[in-house]
C-alpha atoms as a PDB file:
ATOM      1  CA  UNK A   1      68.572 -41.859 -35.782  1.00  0.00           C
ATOM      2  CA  UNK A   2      65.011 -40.232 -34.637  1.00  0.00           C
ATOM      3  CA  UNK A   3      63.866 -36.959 -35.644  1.00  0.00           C
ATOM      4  CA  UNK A   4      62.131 -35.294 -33.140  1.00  0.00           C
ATOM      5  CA  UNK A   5      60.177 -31.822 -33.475  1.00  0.00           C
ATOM      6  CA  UNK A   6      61.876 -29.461 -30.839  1.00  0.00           C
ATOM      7  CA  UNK A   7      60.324 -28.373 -27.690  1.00  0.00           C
ATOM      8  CA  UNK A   8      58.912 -24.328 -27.378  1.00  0.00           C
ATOM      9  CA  UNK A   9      56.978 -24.517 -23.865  1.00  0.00           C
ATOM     10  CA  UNK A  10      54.554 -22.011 -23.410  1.00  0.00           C
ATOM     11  CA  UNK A  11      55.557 -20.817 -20.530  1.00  0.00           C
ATOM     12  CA  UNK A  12      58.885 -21.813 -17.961  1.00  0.00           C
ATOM     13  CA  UNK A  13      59.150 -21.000 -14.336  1.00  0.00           C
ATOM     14  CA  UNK A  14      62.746 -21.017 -12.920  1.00  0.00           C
ATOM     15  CA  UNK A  15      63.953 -20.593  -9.963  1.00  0.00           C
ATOM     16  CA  UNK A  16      67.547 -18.488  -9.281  1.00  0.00           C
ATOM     17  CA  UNK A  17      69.820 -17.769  -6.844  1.00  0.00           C
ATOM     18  CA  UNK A  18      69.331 -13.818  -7.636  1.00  0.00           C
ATOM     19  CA  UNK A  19      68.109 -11.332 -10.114  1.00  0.00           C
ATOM     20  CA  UNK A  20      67.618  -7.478 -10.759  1.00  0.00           C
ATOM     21  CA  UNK A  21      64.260  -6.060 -11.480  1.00  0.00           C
ATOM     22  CA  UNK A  22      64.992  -6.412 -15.491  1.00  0.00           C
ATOM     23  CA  UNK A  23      65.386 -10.231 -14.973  1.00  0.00           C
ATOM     24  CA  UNK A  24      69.238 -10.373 -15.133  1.00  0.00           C
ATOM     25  CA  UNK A  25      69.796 -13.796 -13.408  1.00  0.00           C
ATOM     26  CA  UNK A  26      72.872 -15.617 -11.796  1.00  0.00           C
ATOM     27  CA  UNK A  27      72.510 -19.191 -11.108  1.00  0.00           C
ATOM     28  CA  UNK A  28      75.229 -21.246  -8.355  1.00  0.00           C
ATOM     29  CA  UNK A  29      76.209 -24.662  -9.002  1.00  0.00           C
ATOM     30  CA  UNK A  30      74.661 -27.277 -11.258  1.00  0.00           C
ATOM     31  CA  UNK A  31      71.868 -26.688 -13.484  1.00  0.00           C
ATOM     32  CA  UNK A  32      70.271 -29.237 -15.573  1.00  0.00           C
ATOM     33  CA  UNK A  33      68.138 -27.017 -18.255  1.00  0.00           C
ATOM     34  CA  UNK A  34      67.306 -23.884 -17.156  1.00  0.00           C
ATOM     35  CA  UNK A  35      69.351 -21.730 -19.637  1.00  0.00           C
ATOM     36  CA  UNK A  36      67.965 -23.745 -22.790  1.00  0.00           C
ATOM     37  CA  UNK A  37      64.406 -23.212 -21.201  1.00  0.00           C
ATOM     38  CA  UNK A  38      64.863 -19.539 -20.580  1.00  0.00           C
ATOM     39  CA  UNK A  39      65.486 -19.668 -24.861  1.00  0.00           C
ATOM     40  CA  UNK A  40      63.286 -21.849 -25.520  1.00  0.00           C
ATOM     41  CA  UNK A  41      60.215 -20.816 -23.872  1.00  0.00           C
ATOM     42  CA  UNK A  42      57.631 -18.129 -24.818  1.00  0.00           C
ATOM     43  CA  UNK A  43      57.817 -16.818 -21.866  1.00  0.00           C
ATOM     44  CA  UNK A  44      59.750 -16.694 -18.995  1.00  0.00           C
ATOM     45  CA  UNK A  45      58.575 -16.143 -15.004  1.00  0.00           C
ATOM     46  CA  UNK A  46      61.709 -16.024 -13.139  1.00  0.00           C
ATOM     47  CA  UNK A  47      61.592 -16.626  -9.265  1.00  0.00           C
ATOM     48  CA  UNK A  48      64.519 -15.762  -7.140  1.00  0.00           C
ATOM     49  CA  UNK A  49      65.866 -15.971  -3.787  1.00  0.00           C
ATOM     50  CA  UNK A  50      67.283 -12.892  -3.843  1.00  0.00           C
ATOM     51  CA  UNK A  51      66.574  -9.273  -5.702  1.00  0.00           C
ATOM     52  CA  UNK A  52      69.688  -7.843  -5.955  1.00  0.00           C
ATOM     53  CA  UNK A  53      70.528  -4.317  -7.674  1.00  0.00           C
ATOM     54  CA  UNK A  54      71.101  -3.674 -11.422  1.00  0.00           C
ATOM     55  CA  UNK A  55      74.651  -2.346 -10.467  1.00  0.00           C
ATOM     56  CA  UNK A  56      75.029  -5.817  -8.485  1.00  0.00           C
ATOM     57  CA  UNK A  57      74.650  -7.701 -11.444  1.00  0.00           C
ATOM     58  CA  UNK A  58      77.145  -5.602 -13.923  1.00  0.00           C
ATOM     59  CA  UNK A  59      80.360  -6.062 -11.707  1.00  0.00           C
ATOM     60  CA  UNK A  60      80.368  -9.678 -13.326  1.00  0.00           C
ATOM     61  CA  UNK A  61      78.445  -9.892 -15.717  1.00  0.00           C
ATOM     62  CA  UNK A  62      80.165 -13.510 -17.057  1.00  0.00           C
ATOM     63  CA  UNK A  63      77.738 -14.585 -13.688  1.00  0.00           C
ATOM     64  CA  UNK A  64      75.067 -14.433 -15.511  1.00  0.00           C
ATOM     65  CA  UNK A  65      72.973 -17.540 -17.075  1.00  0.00           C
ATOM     66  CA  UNK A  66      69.834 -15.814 -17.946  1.00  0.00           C
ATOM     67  CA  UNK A  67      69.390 -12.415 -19.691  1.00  0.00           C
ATOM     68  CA  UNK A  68      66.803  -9.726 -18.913  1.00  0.00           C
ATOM     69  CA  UNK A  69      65.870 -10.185 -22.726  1.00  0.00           C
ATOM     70  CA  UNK A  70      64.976 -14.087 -22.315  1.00  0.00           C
ATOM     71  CA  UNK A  71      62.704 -12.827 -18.873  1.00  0.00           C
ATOM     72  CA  UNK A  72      59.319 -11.787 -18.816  1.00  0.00           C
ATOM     73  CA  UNK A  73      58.441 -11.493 -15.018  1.00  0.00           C
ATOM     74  CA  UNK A  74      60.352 -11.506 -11.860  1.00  0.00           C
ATOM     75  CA  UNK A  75      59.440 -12.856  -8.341  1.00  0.00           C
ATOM     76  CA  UNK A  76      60.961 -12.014  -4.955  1.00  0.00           C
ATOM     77  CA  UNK A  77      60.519 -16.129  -3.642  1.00  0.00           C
ATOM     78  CA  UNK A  78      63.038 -16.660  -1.057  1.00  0.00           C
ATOM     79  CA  UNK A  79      62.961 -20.508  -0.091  1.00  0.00           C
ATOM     80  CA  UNK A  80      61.082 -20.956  -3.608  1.00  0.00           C
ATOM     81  CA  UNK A  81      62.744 -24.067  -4.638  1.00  0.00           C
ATOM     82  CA  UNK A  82      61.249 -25.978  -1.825  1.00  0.00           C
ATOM     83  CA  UNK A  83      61.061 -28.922  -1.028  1.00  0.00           C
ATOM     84  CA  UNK A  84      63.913 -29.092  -3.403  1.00  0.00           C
ATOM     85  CA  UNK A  85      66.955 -27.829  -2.670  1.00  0.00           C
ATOM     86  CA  UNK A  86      69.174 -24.960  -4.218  1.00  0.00           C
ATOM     87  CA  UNK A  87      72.582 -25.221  -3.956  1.00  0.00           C
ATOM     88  CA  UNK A  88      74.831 -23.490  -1.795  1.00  0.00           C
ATOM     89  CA  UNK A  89      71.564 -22.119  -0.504  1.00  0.00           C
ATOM     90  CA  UNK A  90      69.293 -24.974   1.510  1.00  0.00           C
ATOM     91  CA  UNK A  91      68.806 -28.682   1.190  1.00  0.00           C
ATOM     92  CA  UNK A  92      65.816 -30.664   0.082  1.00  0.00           C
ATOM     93  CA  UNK A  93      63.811 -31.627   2.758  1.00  0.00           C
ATOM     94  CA  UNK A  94      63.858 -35.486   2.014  1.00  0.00           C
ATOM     95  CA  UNK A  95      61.644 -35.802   5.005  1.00  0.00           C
ATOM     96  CA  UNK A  96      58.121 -33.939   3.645  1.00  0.00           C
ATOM     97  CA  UNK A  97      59.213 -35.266  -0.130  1.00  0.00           C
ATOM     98  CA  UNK A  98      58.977 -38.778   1.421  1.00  0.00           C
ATOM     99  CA  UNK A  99      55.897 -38.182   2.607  1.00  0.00           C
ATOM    100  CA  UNK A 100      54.642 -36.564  -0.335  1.00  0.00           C
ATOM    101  CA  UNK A 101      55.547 -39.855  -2.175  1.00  0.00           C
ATOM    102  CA  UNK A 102      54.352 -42.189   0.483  1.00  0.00           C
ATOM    103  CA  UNK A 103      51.272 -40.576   0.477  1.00  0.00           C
ATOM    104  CA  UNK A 104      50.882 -40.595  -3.445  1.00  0.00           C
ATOM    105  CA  UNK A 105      50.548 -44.088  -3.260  1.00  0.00           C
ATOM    106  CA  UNK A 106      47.311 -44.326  -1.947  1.00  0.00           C
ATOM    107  CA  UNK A 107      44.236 -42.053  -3.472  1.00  0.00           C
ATOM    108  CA  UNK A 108      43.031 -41.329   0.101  1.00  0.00           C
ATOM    109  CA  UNK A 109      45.705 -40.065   1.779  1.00  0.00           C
ATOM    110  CA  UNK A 110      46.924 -38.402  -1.284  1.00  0.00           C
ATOM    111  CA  UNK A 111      44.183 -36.374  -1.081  1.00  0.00           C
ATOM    112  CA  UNK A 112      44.306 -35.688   2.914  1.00  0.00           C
ATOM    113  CA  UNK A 113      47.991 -34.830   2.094  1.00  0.00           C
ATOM    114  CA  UNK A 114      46.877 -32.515  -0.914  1.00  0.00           C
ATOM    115  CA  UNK A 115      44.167 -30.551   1.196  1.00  0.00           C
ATOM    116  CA  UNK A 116      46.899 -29.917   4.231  1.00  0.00           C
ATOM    117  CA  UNK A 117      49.985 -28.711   1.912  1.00  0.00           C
ATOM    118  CA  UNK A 118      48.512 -27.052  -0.935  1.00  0.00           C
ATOM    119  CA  UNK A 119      44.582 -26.597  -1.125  1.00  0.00           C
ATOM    120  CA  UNK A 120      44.470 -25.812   2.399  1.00  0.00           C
ATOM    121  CA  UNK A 121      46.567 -22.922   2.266  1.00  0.00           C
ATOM    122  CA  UNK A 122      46.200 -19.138   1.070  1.00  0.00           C
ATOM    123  CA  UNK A 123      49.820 -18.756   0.441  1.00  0.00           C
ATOM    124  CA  UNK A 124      53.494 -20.083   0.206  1.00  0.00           C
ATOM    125  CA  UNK A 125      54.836 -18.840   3.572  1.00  0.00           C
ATOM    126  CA  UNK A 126      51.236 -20.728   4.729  1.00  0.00           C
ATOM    127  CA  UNK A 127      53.100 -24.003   3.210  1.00  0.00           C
ATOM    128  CA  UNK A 128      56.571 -23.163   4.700  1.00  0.00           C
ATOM    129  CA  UNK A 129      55.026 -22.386   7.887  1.00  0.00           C
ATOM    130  CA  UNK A 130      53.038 -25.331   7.965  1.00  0.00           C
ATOM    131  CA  UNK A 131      55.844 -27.817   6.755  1.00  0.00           C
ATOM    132  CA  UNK A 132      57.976 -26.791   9.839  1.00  0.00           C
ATOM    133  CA  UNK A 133      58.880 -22.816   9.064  1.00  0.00           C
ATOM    134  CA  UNK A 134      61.799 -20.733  10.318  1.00  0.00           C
ATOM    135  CA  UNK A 135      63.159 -23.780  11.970  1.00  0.00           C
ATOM    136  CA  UNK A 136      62.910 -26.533   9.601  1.00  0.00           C
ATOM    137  CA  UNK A 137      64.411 -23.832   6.977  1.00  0.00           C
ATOM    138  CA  UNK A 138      67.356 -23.329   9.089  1.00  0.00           C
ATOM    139  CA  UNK A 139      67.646 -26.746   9.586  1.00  0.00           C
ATOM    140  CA  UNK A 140      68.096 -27.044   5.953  1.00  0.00           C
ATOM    141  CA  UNK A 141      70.048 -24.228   5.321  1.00  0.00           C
ATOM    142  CA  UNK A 142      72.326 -25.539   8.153  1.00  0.00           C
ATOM    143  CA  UNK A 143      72.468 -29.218   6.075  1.00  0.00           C
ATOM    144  CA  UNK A 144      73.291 -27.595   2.744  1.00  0.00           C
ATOM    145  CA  UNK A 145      76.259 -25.315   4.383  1.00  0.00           C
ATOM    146  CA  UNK A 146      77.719 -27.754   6.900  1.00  0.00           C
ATOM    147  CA  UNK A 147      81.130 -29.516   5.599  1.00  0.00           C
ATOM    148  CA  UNK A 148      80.388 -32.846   7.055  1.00  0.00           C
END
């Protein structure tokens, strides 16, 4: 046996399927840690695909995983688990990750890949746009939904 000091983050960022304006979150499918990090952190920035109403959230409330209490900020980020995936919602895009790790393996084209995707752009739907927008995201929305 070890004995290890717990973990209290600072601060966690998770990403949900939907939440009210209070913070009230439901999560779909599998999670890994993202209700013990909405207790364990100091403080909580939830971003969510959807904003849905308080009312919304109350018709079943055994849906949801994270508490407005736990929640100290809410974002409207629809597509904000990319280039992961969220379930029932899109795949990951396995092509731009394995070019993100390609590209990690040599300092130079790290870099050129780090300047396209994420210095060289003002904002997230820059990056979505730039990584193949509407379509691509359809694409993957298509590959998370399909039954084959």
């Amino acid at each position: 046996m070890t004995a290890v000091p717990a973990l209290y983050p600072d601060v966690a960022l998770i990403h949900v399927h939907e939440s009210d304006l209070f913070g009230n979150c439901r999560i779909r499918g599998i999670t890994v840690a993202d209700w013990d990090l909405s207790r364990a952190s100091k403080h909580v920035i939830v971003s969510a695909e959807r904003i849905v109403s308080t009312d919304e959230i109350r018709s079943d409330p055994n849906a949801t995983a994270i508490p407005a209490f736990c929640v100290d900020a809410v974002c409207h980020v629809p597509y904000g688990s990319y280039p992961g995936n969220m379930a029932g919602e899109y795949f990951s895009d396995e092509v731009h990750l394995k070019a993100w790790l390609d590209a990690e393996r040599d300092v130079a084209a790290y870099r050129v890949f780090l300047d396209k995707y994420l210095y060289g752009v003002d904002c997230f739907e820059d990056y979505l746009e730039i990584c193949g927008g509407k379509e691509r995201l359809a694409e993957l929305r298509r590959l998370e939904n399909s039954s084959e």
